[in-house]
Protein backbone atom coordinates (compact mmCIF):
# COMPACT_ATOMS: atom_id res chain seq x y z
CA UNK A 1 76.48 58.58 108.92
CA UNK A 2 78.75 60.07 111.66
CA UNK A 3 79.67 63.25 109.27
CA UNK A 4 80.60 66.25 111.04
CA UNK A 5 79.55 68.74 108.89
CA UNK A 6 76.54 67.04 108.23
CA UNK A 7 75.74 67.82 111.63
CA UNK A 8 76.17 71.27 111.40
CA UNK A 9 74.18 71.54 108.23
CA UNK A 10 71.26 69.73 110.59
CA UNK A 11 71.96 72.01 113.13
CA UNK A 12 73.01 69.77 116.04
CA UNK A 13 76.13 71.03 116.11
CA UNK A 14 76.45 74.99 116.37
CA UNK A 15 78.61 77.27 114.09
CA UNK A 16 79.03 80.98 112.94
CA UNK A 17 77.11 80.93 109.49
CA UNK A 18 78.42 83.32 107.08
CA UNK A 19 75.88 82.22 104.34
CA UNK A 20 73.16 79.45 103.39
CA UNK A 21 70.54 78.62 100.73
CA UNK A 22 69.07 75.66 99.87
CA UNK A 23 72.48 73.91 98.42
CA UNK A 24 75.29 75.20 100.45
CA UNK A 25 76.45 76.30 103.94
CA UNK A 26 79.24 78.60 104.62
CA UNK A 27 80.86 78.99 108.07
CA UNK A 28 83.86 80.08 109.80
CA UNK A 29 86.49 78.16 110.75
CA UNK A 30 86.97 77.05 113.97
CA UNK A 31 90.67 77.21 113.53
CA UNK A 32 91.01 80.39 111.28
CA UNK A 33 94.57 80.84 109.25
CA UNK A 34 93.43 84.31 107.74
CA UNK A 35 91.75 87.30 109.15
CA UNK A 36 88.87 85.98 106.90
CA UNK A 37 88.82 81.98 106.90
CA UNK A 38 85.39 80.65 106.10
CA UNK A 39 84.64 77.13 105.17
CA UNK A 40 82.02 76.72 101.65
CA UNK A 41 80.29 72.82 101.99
CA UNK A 42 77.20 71.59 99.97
CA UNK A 43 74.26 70.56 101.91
CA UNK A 44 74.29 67.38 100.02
CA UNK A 45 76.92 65.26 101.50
CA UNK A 46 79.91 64.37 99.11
CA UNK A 47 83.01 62.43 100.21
CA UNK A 48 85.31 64.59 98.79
CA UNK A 49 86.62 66.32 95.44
CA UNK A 50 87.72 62.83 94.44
CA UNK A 51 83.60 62.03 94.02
CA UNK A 52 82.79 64.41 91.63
CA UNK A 53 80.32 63.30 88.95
CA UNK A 54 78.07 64.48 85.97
CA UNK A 55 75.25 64.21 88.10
CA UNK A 56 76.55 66.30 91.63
CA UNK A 57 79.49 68.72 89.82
CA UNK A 58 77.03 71.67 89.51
CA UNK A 59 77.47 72.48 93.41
CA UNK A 60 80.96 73.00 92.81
CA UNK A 61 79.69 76.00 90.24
CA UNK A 62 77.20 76.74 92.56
CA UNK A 63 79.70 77.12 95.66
CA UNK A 64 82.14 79.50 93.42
CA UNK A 65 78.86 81.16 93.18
CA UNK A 66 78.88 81.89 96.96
CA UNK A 67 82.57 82.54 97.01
CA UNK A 68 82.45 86.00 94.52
CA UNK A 69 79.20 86.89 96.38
CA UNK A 70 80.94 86.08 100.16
CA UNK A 71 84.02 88.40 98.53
CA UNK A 72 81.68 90.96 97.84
CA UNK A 73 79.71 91.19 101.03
CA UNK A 74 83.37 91.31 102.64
CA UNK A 75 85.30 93.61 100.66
CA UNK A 76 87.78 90.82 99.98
CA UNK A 77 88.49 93.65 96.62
CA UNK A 78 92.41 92.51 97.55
CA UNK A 79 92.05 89.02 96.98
CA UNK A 80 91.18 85.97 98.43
CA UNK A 81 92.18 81.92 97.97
CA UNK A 82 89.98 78.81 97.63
CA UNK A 83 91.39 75.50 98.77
CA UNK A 84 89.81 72.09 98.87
CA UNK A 85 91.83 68.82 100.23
CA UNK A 86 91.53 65.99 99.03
CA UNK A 87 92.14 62.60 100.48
CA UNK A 88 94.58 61.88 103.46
CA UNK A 89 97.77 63.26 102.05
CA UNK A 90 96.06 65.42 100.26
CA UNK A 91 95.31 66.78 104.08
CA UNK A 92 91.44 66.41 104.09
CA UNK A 93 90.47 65.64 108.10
CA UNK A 94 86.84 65.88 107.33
CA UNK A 95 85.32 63.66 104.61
CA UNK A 96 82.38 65.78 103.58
CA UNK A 97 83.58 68.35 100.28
CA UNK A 98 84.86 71.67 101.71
CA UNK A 99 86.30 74.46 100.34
CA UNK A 100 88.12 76.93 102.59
CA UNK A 101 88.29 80.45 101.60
CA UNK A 102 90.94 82.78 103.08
CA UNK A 103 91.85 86.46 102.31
CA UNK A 104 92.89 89.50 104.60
CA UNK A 105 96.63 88.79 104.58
CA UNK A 106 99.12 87.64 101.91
CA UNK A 107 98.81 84.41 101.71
CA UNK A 108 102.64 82.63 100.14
CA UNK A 109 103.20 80.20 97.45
CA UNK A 110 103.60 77.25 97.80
CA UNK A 111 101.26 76.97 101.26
CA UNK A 112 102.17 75.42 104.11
């Protein structure tokens, strides 16, 4: 499988970790759109929000988990937003589940 972040979960290519257990990896983006952009991915590669099942839909409760505990660490206390894409027009670039998590700005409605 030719999975980007799959190869940063395996460590062959680098990032900036901003948390990891044994289901999830959380790193910053490469490409940040908020003074605090970080990017939430389970370890266990899923396609995308699209392939969520009975048996795999616990990470996603898992990597909300991470989110209030990344907000904490971070004084986020103003806010912050998760957003996952999903599918081409739904703008996903990388097929591996991601959620990105922004705060430190206002971030409008609708997005961009």
């Amino acid at each position: 499988m030719d999975c980007l972040f799959c190869k940063i979960i395996e460590g062959t290519i680098p990032s900036k970790k901003a948390y990891e257990d044994d289901l999830v990896l959380s790193f910053y983006d490469i490409d940040p759109k908020a003074p605090f952009h970080v990017l939430i991915i389970p370890k266990q590669h899923i396609d995308s929000a699209a392939k969520i099942t009975p048996e795999n839909s616990s990470i996603v409760a898992h990597i909300f988990e991470v989110a209030a505990k990344l907000a904490k660490e971070h004084d986020l206390k103003d806010g912050f937003r998760i957003v996952t894409n999903c599918g081409e027009q739904g703008g996903q670039t990388v097929n591996h589940l991601h959620f990105h998590m922004l705060a430190g700005r206002n971030l409008g409605w609708p997005p961009g």
